[in-house]
Each structure stands twice: as structure tokens, then as C-alpha cells.
Protein backbone atom coordinates (compact mmCIF):
# COMPACT_ATOMS: atom_id res chain seq x y z
CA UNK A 1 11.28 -12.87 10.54
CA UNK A 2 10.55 -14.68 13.48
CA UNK A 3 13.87 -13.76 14.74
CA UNK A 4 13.95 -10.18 14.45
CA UNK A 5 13.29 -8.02 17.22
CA UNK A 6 10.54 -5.67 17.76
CA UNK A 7 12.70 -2.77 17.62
CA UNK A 8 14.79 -3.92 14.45
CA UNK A 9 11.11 -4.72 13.11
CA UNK A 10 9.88 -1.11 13.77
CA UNK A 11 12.81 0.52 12.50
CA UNK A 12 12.42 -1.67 9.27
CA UNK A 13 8.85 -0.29 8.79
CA UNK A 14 10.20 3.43 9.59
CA UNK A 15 12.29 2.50 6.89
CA UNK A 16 10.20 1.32 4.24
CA UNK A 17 7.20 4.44 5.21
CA UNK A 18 10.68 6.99 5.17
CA UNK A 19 11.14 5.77 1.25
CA UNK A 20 7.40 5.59 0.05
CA UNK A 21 6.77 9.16 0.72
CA UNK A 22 10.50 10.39 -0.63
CA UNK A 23 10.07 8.46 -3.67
CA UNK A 24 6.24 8.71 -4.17
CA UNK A 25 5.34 11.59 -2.99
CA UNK A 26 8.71 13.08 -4.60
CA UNK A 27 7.78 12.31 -7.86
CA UNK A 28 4.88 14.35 -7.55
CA UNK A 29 6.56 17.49 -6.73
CA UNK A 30 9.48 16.41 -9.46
CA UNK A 31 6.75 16.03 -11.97
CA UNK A 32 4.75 19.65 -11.27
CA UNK A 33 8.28 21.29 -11.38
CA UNK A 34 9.71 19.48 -14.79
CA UNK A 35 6.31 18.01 -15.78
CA UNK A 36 8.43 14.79 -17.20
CA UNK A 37 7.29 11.74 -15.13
CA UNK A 38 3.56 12.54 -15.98
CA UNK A 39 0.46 10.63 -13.99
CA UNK A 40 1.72 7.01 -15.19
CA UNK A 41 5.31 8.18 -14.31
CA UNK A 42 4.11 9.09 -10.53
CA UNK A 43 2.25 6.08 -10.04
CA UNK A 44 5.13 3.77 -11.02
CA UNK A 45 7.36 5.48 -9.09
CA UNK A 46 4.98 4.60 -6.14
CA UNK A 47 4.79 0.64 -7.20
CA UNK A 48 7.97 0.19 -7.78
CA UNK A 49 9.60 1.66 -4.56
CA UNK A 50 7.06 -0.55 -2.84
CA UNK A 51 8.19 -3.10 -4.90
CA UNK A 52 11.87 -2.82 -3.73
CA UNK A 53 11.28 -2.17 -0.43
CA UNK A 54 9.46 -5.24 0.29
CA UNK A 55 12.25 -7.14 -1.47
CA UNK A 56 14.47 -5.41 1.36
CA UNK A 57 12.71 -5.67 4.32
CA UNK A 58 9.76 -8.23 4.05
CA UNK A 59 11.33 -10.83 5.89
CA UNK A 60 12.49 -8.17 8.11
CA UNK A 61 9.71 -6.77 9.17
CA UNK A 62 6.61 -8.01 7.00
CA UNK A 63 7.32 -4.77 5.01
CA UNK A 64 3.60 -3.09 6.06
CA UNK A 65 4.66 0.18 5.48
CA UNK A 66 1.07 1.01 6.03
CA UNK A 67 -1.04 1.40 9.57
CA UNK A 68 -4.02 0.43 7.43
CA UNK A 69 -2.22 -3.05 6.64
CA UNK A 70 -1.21 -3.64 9.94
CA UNK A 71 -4.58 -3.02 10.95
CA UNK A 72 -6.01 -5.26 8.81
CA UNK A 73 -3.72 -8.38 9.45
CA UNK A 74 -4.23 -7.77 13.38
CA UNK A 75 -8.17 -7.98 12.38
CA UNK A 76 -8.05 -11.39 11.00
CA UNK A 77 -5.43 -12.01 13.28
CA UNK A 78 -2.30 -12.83 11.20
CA UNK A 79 -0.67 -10.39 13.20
CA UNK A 80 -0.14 -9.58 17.37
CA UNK A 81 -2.18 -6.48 18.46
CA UNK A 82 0.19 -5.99 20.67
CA UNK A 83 2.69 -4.75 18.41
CA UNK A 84 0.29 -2.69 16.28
CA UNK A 85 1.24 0.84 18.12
CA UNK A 86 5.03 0.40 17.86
CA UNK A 87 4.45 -0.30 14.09
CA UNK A 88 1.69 2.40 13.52
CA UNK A 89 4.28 4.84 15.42
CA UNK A 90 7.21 3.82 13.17
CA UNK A 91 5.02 4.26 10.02
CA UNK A 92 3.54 7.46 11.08
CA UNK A 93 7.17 8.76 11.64
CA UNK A 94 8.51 7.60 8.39
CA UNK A 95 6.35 9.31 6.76
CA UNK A 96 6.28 12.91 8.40
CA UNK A 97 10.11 12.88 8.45
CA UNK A 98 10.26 11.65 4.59
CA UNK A 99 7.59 14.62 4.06
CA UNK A 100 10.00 17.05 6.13
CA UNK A 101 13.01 16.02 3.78
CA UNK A 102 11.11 16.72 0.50
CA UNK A 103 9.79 19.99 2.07
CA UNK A 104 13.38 20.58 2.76
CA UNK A 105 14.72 19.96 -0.69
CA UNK A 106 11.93 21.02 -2.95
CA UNK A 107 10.22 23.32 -0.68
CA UNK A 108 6.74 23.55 -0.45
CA UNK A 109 5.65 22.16 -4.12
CA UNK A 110 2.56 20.44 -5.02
CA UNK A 111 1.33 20.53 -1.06
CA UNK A 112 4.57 17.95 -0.91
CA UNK A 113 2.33 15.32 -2.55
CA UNK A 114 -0.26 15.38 -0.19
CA UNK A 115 -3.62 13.18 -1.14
CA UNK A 116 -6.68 16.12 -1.65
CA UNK A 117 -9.62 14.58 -3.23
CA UNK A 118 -10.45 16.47 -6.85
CA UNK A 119 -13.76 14.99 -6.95
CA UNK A 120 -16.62 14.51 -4.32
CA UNK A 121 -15.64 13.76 -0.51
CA UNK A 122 -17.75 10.65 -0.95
CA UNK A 123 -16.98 9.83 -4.39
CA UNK A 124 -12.63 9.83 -3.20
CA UNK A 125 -13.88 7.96 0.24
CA UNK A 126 -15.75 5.12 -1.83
CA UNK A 127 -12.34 4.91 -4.00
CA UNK A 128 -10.39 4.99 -1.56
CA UNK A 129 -12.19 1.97 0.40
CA UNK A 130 -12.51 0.17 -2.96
CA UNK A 131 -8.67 0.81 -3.80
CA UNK A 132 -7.53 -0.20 -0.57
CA UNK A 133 -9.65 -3.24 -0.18
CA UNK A 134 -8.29 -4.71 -3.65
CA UNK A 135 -4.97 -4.04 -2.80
CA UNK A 136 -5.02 -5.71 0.77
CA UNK A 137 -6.59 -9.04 -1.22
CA UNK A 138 -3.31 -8.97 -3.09
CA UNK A 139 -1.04 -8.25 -0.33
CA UNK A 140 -2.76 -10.80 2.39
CA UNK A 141 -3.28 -13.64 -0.51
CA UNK A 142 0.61 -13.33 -0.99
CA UNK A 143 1.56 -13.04 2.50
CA UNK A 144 -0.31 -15.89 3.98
CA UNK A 145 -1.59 -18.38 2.05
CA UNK A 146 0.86 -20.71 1.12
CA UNK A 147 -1.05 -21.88 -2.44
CA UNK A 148 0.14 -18.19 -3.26
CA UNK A 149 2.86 -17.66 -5.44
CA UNK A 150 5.16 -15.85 -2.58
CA UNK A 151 8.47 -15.64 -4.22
CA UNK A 152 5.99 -12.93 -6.64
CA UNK A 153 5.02 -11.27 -3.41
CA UNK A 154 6.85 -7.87 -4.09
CA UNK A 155 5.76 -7.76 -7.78
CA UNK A 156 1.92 -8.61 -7.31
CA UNK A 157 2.02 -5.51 -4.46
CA UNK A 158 3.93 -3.09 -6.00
CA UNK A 159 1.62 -3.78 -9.35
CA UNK A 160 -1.62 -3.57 -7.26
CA UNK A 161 -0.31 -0.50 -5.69
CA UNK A 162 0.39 0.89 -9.06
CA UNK A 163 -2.50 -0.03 -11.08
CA UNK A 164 -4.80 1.43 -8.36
CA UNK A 165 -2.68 4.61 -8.46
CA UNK A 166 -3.36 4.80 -12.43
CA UNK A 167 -6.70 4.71 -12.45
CA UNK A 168 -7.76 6.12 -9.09
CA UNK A 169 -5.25 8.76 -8.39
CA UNK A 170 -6.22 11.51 -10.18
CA UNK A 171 -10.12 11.12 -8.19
CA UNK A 172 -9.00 10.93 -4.78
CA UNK A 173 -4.85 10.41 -4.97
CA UNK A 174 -5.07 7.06 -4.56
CA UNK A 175 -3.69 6.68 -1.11
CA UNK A 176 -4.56 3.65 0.72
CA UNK A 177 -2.63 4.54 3.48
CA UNK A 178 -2.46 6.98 6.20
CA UNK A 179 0.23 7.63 7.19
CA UNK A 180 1.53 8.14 3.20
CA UNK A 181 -1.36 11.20 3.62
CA UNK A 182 -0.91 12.10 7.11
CA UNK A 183 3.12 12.67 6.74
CA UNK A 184 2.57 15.44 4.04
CA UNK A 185 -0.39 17.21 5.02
CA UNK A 186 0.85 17.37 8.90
CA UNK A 187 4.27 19.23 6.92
CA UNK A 188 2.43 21.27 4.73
CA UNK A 189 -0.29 21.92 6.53
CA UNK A 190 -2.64 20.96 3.80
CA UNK A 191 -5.85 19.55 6.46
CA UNK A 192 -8.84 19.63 3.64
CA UNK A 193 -10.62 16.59 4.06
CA UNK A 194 -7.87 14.63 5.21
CA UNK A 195 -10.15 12.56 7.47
CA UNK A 196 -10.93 10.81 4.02
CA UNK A 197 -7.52 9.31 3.74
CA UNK A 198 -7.48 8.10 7.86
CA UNK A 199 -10.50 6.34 7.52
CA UNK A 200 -11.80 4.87 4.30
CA UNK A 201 -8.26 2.93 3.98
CA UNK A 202 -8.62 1.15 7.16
CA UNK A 203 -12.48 0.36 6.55
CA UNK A 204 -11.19 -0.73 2.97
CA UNK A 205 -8.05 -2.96 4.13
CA UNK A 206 -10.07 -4.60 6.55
CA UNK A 207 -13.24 -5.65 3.98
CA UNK A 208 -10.47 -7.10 1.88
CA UNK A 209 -8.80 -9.19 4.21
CA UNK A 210 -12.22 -10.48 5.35
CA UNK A 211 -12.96 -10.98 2.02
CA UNK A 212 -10.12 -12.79 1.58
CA UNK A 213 -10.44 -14.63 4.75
CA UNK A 214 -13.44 -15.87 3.68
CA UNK A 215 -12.52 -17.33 0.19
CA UNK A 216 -9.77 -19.22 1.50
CA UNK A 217 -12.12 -20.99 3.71
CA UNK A 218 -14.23 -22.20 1.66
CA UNK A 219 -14.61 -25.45 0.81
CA UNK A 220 -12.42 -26.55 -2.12
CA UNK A 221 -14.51 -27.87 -5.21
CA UNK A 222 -13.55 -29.77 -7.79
CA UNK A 223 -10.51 -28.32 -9.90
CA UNK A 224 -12.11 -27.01 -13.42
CA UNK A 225 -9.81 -28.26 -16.37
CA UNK A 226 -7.86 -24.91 -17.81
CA UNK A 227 -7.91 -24.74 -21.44
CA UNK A 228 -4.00 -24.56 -21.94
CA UNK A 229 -4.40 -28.33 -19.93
CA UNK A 230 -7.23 -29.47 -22.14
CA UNK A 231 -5.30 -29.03 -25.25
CA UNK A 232 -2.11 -30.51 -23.71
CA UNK A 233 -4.34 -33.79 -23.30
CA UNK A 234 -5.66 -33.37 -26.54
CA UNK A 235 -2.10 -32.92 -28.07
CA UNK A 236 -1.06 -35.73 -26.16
CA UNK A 237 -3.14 -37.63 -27.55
């Protein structure tokens, strides 16, 4: 990654924002025309293209696809402030073009998948922060600590992003990222509490990478014996 260019970088994250609001936010308008995916349909569709496309273009770009993320691993400085516009920019225009496209093809179905919270404003903003702060423990764990498992990298993300789309999408649609909001509600023009999904994903990447942050450092104690190893001594001997 260290090789790529800022500009191949940026159009890699353009990329990767383009396809998580055609495929996610596609299946949502698929599903309320042809009602086949369902709710666990819609969020699967949304782990597993994030899934793929960090397969394709994490060691492009670091496959963010999110200015949350990006925000986050400039906070705890795993990443260069300096390059947090261009990639906020390239996000933010992934996603309003991939909302354009669906708008385009399905026309204007389902607020083209835009994130309106069914419950309380504060009830989706706490979810929202709680959502997103699990999900950037996953994706920072993965992405910088080497005692991760990082060939699993795409799996354990697209699974967090997934699981927290099951059970918190149908409160506040589950977005954890702005600019997967932003892209739909700036083409359908669908503003109602919108300032939910700008803010409480940012606040909630950035307590879980702090979080995080914090756990790794602390001092290692000694390794408890797992049970599967217990009984291989014990069958051993």
C-alpha cells in the first residue's frame, strides 16, 4: 500500500463507497419492490459487498470506505491527517453518485435506501454510536495489530458490518457511516434527522478505536490455559 499513490488511493476508496451504496442501499429498494431479500437479505448484502471490496482494494487503499473510519484511524494516529479530506471527498462522492445511479435505475424507491431513524432520535443516535464503535474495534484490531488474524480481515468486517445491520437496522438503519447516509438523502432529498447519521458514527468510531487503543496497551498478563489446551495435556498424558 505503501506504494500507491494518493490519487490511485482516493479513487480506490471512491470505488469501494460507489459499490456499498449500489449494492446496499440497492437491496433495499430491490427488496420493497419484490419483497424477496427480506431484513437478513439486506443486511448481508451490505456485509458481504464490504466483504469483497476490502478483498479488492485493502492493500490498495486501506479499503475505509467510510469518513467515520478514516476519522478514527487519523485520531489514534494510524493514519496521516493530511490525507483525510482527499479520502473523505472520494467517499462522499462514491456515495452520492452510487445513490444517483440507483435513483436512475429504480427511481425514487424506498427514499433510495436512505438511513431515517424509526425509533427515537436519541434512541437511533445511541445505536448508532454503539454500532459504530463495535464495528471500528473489529476493523482497527484487524488492521493494525499484528497478533490479529489479518488474512480474516475482510470476513471479521464484513460480519461485524452485518451482524450490526441485523439487529440494529430496523431502529436507526444501522449506518455507521456518513457518507453511506449522506449519498442517498442528498439524492432524494430525504433531510429528517440526518444529522444523526453525520455525527453519532464519528463519536462512535472514535470511542472504539480508543477503546481499542487502550487494550492493546496494556500490560500483557499471564496467558490463561484454554480448555481445548487443558484437555490436550490431559490426553497427552
Amino acid at each position: 500500500m505503501q506504494d500507491t499513490s494518493l490519487s490511485r488511493k482516493t479513487v480506490a476508496e471512491f470505488t469501494g463507497t460507489f459499490a456499498l451504496v449500489t449494492a446496499g442501499c440497492g437491496a433495499i429498494m430491490v427488496d420493497a419492490l419484490t419483497h424477496s431479500l427480506t431484513h437478513v437479505g439486506v443486511a448481508l448484502t451490505f456485509g458481504l459487498i464490504i466483504m469483497v471490496m476490502i478483498a479488492a482494494t485493502g492493500h490498495l487503499s486501506g479499503a475505509h470506505f467510510n469518513p467515520a473510519v478514516t476519522i478514527a484511524f487519523a485520531v489514534t494516529r494510524h493514519f496521516p491527517w493530511r490525507q483525510v479530506p482527499f479520502y473523505i471527498l472520494a467517499q462522499m462522492l462514491g456515495a452520492v453518485l452510487g445513490a444517483a445511479l440507483l435513483r436512475g435505475l429504480f427511481g425514487p424507491i424506498a427514499s433510495l435506501g436512505a438511513t431515517i431513524p424509526a425509533g427515537g432520535v436519541w434512541q437511533s443516535f445511541g445505536l448508532e454510536v454503539l454500532l459504530s464503535a463495535v464495528l471500528m474495534m473489529v476493523i482497527i484490531s484487524v488492521a493494525t495489530d499484528t497478533r490479529a488474524v489479518g488474512q480474516l480481515a475482510a470476513l471479521a468486517i464484513g460480519a461485524a458490518v452485518s451482524l450490526d445491520a441485523m439487529w440494529g437496522g430496523p431502529i436507526s438503519g444501522a449506518s455507521m457511516n456518513p457518507a453511506r447516509s449522506l449519498g442517498p438523502a442528498l439524492i432524494a432529498g430525504t433531510w429528517h434527522d440526518q444529522w444523526v447519521y453525520l455525527v453519532a458514527p464519528i463519536l462512535g468510531t472514535c470511542l472504539g478505536a480508543a477503546l481499542y487503543q487502550w487494550l492493546r496497551a496494556t500490560p500483557n498478563l499471564k496467558p490463561t490455559t484454554s480448555v481445548n489446551s487443558r484437555q490436550h495435556k490431559e490426553s497427552a498424558e
